[in-house]
Each structure stands twice: as C-alpha cells, then as structure tokens.
N, C-alpha and C. Protein backbone atom coordinates (compact mmCIF):
# COMPACT_ATOMS: atom_id res chain seq x y z
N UNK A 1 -22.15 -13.87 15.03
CA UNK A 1 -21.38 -13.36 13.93
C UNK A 1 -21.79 -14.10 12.66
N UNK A 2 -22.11 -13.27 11.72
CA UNK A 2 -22.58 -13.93 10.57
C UNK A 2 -21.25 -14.46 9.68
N UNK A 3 -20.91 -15.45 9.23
CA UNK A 3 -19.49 -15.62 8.83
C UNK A 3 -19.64 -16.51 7.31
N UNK A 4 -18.87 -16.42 6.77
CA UNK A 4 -18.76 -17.19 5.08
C UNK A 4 -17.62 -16.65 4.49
N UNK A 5 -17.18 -18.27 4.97
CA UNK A 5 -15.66 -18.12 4.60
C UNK A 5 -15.28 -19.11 3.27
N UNK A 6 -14.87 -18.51 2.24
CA UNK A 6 -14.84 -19.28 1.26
C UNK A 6 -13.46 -19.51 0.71
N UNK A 7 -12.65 -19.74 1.48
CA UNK A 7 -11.10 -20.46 1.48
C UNK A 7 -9.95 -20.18 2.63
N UNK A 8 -9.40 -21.24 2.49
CA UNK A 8 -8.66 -21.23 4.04
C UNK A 8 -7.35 -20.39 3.09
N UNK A 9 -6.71 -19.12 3.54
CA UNK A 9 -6.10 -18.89 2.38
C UNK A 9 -4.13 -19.07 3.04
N UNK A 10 -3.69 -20.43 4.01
CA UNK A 10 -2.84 -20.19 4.91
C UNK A 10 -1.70 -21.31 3.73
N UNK A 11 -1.78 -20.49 3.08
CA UNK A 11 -0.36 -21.24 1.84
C UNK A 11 -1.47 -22.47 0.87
N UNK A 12 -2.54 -22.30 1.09
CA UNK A 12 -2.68 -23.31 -0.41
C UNK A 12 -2.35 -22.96 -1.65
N UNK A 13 -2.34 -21.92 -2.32
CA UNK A 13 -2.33 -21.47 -3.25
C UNK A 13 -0.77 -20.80 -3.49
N UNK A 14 -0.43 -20.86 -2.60
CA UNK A 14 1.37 -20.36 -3.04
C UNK A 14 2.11 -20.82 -3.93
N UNK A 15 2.11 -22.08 -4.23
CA UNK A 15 2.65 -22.67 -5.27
C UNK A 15 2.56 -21.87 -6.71
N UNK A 16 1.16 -21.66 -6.82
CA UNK A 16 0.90 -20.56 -8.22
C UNK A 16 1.77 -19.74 -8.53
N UNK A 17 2.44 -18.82 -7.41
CA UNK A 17 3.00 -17.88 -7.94
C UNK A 17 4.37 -17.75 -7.42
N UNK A 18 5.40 -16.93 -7.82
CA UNK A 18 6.53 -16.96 -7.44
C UNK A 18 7.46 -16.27 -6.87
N UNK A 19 8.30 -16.20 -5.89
CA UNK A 19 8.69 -16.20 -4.25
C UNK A 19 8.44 -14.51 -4.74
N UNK A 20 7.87 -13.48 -5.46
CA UNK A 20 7.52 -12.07 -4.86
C UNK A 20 6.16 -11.98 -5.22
N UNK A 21 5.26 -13.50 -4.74
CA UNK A 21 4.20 -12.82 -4.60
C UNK A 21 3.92 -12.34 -3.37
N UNK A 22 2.68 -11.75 -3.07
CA UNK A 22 2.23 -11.14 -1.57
C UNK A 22 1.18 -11.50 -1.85
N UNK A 23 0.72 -11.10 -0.19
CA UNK A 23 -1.16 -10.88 0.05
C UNK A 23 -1.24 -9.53 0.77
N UNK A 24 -2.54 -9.38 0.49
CA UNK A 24 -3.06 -7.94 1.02
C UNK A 24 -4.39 -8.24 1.74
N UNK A 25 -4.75 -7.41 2.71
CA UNK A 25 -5.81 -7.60 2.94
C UNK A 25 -6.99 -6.76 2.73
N UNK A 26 -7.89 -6.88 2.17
CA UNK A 26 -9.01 -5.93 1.57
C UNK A 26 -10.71 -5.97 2.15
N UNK A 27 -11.31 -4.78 2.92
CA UNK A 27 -12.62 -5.01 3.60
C UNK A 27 -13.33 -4.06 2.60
N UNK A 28 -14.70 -4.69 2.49
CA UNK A 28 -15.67 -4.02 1.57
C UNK A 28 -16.31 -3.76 2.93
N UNK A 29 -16.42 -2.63 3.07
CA UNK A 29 -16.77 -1.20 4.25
C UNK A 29 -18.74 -1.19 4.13
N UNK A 30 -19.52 -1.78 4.98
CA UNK A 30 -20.73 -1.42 4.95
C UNK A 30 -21.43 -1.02 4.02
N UNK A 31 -21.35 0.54 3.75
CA UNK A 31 -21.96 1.20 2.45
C UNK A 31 -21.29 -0.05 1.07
N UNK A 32 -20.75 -0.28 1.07
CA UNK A 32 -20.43 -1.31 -0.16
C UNK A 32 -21.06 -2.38 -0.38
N UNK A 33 -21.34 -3.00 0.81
CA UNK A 33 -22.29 -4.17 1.20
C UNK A 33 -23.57 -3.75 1.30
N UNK A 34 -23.80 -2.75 1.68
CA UNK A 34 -25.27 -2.14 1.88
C UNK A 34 -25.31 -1.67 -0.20
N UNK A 35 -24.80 -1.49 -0.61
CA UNK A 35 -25.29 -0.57 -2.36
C UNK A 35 -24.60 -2.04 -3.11
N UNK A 36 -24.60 -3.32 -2.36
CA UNK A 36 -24.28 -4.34 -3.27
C UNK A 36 -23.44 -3.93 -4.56
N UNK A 37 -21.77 -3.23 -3.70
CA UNK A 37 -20.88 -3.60 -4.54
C UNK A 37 -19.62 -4.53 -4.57
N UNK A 38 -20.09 -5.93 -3.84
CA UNK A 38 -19.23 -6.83 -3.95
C UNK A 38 -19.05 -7.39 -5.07
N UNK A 39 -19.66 -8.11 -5.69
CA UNK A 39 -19.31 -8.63 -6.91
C UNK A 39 -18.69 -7.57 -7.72
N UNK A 40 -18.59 -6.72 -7.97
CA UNK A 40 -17.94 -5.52 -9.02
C UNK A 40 -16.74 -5.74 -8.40
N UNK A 41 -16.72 -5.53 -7.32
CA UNK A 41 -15.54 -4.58 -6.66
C UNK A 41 -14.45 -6.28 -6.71
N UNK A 42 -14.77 -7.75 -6.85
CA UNK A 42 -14.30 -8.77 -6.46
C UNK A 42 -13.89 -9.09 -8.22
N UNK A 43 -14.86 -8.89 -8.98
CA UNK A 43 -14.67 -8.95 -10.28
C UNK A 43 -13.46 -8.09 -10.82
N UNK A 44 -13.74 -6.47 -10.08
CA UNK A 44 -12.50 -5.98 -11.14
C UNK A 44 -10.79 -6.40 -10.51
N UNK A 45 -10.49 -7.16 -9.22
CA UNK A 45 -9.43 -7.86 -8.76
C UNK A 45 -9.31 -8.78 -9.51
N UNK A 46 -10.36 -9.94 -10.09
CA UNK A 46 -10.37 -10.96 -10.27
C UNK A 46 -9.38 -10.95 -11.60
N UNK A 47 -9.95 -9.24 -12.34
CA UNK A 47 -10.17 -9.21 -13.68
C UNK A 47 -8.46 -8.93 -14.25
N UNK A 48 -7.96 -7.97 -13.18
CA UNK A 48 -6.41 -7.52 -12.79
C UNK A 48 -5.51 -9.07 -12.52
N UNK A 49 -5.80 -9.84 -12.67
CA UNK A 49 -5.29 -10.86 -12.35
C UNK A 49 -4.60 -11.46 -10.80
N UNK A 50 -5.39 -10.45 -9.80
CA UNK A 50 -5.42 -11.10 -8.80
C UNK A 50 -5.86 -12.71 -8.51
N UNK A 51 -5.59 -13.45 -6.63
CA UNK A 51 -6.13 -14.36 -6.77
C UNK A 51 -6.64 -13.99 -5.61
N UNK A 52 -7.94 -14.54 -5.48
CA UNK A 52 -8.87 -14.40 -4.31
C UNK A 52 -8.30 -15.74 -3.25
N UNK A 53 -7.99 -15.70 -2.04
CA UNK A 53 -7.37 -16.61 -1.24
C UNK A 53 -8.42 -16.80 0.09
N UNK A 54 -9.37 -15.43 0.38
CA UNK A 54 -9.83 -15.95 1.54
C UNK A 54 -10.90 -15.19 1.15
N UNK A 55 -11.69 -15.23 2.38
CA UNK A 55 -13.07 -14.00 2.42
C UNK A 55 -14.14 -14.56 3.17
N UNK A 56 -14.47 -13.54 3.99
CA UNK A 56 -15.44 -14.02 4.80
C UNK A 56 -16.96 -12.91 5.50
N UNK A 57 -17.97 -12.99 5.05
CA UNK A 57 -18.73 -11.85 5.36
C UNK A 57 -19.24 -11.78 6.79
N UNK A 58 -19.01 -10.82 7.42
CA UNK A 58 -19.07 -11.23 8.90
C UNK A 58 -19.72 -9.57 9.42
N UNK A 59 -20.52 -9.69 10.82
CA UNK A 59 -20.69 -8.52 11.24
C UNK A 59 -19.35 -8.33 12.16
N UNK A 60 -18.51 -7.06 11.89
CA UNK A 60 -17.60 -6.93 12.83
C UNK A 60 -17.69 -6.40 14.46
N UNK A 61 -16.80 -7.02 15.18
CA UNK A 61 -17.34 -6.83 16.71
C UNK A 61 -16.49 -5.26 16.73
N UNK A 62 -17.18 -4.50 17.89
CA UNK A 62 -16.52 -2.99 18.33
C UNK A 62 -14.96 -3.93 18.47
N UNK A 63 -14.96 -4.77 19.42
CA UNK A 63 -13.59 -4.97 20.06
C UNK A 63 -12.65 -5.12 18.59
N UNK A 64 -12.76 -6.35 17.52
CA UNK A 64 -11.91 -6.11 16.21
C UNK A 64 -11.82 -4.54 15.89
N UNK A 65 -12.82 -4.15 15.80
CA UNK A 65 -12.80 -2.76 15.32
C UNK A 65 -11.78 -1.91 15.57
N UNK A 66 -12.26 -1.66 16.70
CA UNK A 66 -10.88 -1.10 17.53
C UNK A 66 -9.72 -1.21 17.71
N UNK A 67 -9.33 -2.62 17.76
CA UNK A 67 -8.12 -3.41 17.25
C UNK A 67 -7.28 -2.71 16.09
N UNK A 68 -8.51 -3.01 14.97
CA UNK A 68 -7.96 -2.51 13.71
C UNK A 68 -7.43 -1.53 13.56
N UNK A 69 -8.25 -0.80 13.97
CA UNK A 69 -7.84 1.35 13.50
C UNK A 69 -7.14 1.43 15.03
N UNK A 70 -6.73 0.76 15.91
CA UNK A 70 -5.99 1.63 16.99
C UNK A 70 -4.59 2.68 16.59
N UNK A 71 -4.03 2.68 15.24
CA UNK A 71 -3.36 3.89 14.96
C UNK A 71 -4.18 5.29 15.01
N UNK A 72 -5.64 5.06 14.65
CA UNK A 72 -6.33 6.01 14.66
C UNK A 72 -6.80 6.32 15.73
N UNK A 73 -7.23 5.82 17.00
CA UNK A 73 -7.78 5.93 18.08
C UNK A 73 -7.56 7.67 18.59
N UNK A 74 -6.24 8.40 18.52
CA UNK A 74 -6.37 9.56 19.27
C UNK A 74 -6.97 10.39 17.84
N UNK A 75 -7.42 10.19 16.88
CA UNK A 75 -8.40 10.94 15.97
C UNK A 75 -9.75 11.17 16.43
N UNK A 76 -10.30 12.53 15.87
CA UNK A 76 -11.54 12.99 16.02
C UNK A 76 -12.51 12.34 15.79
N UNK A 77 -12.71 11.14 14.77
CA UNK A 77 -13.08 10.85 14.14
C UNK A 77 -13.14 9.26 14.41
N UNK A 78 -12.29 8.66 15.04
CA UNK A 78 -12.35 7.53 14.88
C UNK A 78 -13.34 6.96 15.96
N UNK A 79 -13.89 7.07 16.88
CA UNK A 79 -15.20 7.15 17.37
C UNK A 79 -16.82 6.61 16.36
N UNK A 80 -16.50 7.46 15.31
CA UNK A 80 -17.36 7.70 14.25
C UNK A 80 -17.61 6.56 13.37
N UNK A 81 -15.86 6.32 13.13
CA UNK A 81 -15.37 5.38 12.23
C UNK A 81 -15.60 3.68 12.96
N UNK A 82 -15.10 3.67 14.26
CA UNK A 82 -15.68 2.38 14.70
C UNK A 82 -17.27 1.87 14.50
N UNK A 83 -18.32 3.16 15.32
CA UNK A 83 -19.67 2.55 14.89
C UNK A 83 -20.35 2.99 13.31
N UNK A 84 -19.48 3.10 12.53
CA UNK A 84 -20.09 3.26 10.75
C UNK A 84 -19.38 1.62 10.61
N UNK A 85 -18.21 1.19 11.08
CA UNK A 85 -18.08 0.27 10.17
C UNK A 85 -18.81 -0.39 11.28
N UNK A 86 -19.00 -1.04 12.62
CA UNK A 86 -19.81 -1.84 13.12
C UNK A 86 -21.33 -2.14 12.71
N UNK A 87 -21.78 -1.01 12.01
CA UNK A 87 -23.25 -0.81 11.33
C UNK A 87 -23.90 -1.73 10.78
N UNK A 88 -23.26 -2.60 9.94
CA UNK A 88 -23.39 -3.14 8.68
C UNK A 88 -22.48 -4.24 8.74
N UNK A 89 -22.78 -5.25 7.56
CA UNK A 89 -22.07 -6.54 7.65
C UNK A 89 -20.93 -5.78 6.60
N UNK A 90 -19.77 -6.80 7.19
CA UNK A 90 -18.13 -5.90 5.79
C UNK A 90 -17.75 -7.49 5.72
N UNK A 91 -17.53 -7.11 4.04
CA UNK A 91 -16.42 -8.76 3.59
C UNK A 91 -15.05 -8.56 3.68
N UNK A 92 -14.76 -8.97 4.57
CA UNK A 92 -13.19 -9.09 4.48
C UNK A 92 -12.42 -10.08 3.61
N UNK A 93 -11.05 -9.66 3.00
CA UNK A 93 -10.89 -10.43 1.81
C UNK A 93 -9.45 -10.25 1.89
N UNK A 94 -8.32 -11.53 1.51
CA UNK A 94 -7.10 -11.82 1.26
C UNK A 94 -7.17 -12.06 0.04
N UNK A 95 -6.34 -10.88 -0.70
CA UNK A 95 -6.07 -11.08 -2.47
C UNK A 95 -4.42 -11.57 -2.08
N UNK A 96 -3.86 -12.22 -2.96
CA UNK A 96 -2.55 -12.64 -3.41
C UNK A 96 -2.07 -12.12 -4.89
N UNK A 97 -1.23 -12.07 -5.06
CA UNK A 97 -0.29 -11.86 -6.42
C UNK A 97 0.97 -11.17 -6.17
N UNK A 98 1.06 -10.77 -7.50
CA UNK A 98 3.01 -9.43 -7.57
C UNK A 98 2.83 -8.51 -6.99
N UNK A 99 3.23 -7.84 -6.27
CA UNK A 99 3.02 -6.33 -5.85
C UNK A 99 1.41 -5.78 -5.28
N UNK A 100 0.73 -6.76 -4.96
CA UNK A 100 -0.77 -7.07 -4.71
C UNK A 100 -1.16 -5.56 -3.76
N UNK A 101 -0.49 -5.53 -2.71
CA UNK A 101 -0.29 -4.22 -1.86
C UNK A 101 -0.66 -3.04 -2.84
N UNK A 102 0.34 -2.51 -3.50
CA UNK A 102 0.50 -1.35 -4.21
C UNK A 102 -0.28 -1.56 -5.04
N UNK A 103 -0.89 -2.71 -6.40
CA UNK A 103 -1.79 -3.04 -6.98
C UNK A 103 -2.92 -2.49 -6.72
N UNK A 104 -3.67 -3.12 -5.58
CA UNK A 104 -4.80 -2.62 -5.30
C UNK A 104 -4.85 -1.32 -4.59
N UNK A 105 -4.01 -0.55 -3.76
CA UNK A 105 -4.54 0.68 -3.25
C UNK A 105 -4.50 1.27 -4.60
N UNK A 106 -3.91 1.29 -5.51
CA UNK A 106 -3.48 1.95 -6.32
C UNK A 106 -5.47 2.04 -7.31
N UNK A 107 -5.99 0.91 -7.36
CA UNK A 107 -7.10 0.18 -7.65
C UNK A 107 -7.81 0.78 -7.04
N UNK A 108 -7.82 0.60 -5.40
CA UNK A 108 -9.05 1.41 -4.96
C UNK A 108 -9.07 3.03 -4.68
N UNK A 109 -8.12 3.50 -5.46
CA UNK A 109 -7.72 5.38 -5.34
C UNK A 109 -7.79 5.84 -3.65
N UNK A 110 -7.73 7.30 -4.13
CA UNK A 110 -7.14 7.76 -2.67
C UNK A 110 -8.92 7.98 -1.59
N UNK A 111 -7.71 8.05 -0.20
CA UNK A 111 -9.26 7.40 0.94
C UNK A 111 -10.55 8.98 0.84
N UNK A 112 -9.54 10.17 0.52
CA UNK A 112 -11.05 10.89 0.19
C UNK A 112 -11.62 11.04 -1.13
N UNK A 113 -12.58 10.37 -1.72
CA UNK A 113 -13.18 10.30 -3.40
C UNK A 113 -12.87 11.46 -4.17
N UNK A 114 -13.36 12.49 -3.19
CA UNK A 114 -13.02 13.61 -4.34
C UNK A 114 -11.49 14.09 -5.02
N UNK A 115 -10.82 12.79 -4.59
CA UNK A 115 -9.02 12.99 -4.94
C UNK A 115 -8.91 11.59 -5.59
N UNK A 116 -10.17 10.83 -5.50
CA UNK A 116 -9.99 9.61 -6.58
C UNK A 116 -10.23 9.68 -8.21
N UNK A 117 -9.08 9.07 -8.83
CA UNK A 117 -9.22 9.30 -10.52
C UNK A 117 -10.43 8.60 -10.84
N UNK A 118 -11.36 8.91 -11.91
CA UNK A 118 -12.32 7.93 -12.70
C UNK A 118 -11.46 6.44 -13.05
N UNK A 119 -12.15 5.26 -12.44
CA UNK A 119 -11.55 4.00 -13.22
C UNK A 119 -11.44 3.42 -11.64
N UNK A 120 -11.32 4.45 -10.44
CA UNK A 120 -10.66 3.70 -9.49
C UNK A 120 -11.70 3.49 -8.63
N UNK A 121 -12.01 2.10 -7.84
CA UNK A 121 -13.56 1.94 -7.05
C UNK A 121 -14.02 3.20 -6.41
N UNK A 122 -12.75 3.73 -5.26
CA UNK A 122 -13.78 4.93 -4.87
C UNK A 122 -13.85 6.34 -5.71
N UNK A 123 -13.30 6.43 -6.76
CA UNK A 123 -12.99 7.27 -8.35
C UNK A 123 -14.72 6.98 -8.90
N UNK A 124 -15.06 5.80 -8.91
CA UNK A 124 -16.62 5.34 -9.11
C UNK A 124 -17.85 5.53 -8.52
N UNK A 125 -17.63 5.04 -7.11
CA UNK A 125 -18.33 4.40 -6.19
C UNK A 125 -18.80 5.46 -5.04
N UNK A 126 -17.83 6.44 -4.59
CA UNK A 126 -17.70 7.05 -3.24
C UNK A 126 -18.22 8.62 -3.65
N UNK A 127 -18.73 9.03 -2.70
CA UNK A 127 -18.96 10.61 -2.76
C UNK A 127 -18.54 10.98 -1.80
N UNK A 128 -18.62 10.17 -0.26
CA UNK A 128 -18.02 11.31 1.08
C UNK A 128 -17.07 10.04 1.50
N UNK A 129 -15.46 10.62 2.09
CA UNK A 129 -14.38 10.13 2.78
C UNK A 129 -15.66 9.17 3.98
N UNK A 130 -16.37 9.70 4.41
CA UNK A 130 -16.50 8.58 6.03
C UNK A 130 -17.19 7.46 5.30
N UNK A 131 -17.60 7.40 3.98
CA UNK A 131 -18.25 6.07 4.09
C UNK A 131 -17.92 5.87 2.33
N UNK A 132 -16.22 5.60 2.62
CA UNK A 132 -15.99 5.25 1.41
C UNK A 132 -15.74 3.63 0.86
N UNK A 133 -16.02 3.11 0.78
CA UNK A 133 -16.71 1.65 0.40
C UNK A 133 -15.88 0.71 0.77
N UNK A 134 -14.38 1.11 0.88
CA UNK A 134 -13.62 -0.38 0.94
C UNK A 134 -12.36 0.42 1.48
N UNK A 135 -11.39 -0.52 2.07
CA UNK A 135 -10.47 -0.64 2.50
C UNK A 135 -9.07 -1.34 2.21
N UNK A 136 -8.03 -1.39 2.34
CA UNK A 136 -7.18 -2.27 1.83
C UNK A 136 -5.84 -2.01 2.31
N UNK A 137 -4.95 -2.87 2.75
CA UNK A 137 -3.68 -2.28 3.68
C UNK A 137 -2.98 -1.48 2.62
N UNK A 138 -2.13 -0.73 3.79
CA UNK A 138 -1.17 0.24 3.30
C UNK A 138 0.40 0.11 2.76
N UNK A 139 0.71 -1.21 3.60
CA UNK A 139 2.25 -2.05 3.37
C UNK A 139 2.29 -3.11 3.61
N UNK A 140 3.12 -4.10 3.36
CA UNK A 140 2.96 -5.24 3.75
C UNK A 140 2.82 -5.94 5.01
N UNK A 141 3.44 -4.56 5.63
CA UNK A 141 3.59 -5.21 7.46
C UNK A 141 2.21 -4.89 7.49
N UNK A 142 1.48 -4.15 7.47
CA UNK A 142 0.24 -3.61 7.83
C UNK A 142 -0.78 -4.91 7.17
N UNK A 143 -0.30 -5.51 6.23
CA UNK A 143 -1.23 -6.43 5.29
C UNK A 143 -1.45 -7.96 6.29
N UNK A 144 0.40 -7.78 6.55
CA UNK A 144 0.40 -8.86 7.33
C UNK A 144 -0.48 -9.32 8.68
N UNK A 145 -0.33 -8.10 9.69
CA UNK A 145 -1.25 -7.78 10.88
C UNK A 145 -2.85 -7.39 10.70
N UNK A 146 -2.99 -7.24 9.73
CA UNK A 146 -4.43 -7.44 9.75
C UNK A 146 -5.52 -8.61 8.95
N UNK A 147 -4.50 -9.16 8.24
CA UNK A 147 -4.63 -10.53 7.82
C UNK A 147 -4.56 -11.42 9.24
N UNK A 148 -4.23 -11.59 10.34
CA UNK A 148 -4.35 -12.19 10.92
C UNK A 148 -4.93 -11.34 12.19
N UNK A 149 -5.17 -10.58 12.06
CA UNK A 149 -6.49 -9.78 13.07
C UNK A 149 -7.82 -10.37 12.28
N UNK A 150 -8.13 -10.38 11.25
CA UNK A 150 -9.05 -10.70 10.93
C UNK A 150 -9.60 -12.22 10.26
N UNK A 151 -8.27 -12.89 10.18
CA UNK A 151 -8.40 -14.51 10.11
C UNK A 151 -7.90 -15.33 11.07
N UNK A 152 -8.20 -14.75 11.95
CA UNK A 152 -7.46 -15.76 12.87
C UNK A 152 -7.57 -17.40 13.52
C-alpha cells in the first residue's frame, strides 16, 4: 500500500475551532489523481477556510472498498464502482471546520456532472457520473464511519 500520511488528525487541531466544528471525510477518486487534480481540488478547501487534518495517498484494497460502498452493494453498478476506484491510487482526506459536511458537498456539486453548477469541482472537472473525481460524506454519521474505515 502506497501511503502518505500528512497529519494524525485524532483531536490535535480541535482547539482552533469551536464546539460546532465537524470533520468530513473527502477521497480524490482515481481519475482526479490520474488528471492531477489534487492540489486544486485541496487549494479550493484550503481557500473556503477549511482545515486540512489528515490525508493519506494510498492504493485502496477491494476489501476497504467494499466496506465503503456496502450501502451500494445490491446496485448494478457497484461491481464497476469497486474496480474503477481500486484502479488507481485515491487521497483520502479529513477536512474540519463549521458545517464542513454540508460545506463541501455543497463544493463538490451533485454526484452526476451534468446536474453540477459551474464553480463546483465536479461543475468543472467531471463529464461522466462513473468517474467523477471525488467523493465526500453525506452526514455526519456517514463522515464519522468512514473517517475511521479509512484511518484507522
């Protein structure tokens, strides 16, 4: 596993902000890593006044994989979706701040592009739903459980 982890993100940084901040958890999806759009995509969080808390570039195993999307498992599709994201190395990433959740999906627009506004990464970035560049939880419980599926 190729790994680079550039902060332990398990309460150092809490102090910064105050008792409604959150974390989210956010994966730059293969094609993102493959068309080298990490730095953009880390810059325009940075730029929103997120705080970057963890991140680590790693090839993901089928077994995480599967883990992850098992809501999706009885989909057509998710078959597809396990070996596209196994393909390729993905950065997985813990942002922190206010409302960080809703912040960023809101940031990375909706999961098929052609329903993403201009301004929003996959609004930019994406042309087809299966290999739309990044990822990012849906609620906090969801932020929570895959923050620790994937930092464990």
């Amino acid at each position: 596993m190729i790994c680079l982890v550039l902060g332990i993100f398990a309460g150092l940084f809490q102090s910064a902000f105050s008792g409604a901040s959150e974390r989210t958890f956010v994966a730059i999806k293969p094609d993102g890593v493959q068309r080298h759009l990490v730095g953009e995509i880390i810059r325009r969080f940075e730029r929103k006044g997120l705080q970057l808390v963890g991140l680590k570039l790693l090839q993901a195993s089928e077994e995480l994989l599967k883990e992850h999307y098992i809501a999706l498992r009885d989909r057509p599709f998710y078959s597809r979706l396990v070996k596209y994201m196994s393909s390729g190395p993905v950065v997985a990433m813990v942002w922190q701040g206010l409302d960080v959740v809703k912040t960023v999906r809101t940031m990375i627009g909706e999961t098929n592009p052609a329903d993403s506004r201009p301004g929003t990464i996959r609004g930019d970035f994406c042309v087809e739903v299966s290999k739309n560049v990044i990822h990012g939880s849906d609620s906090v419980e969801s932020a929570r459980q895959e923050i620790s599926l994937w930092f464990r």
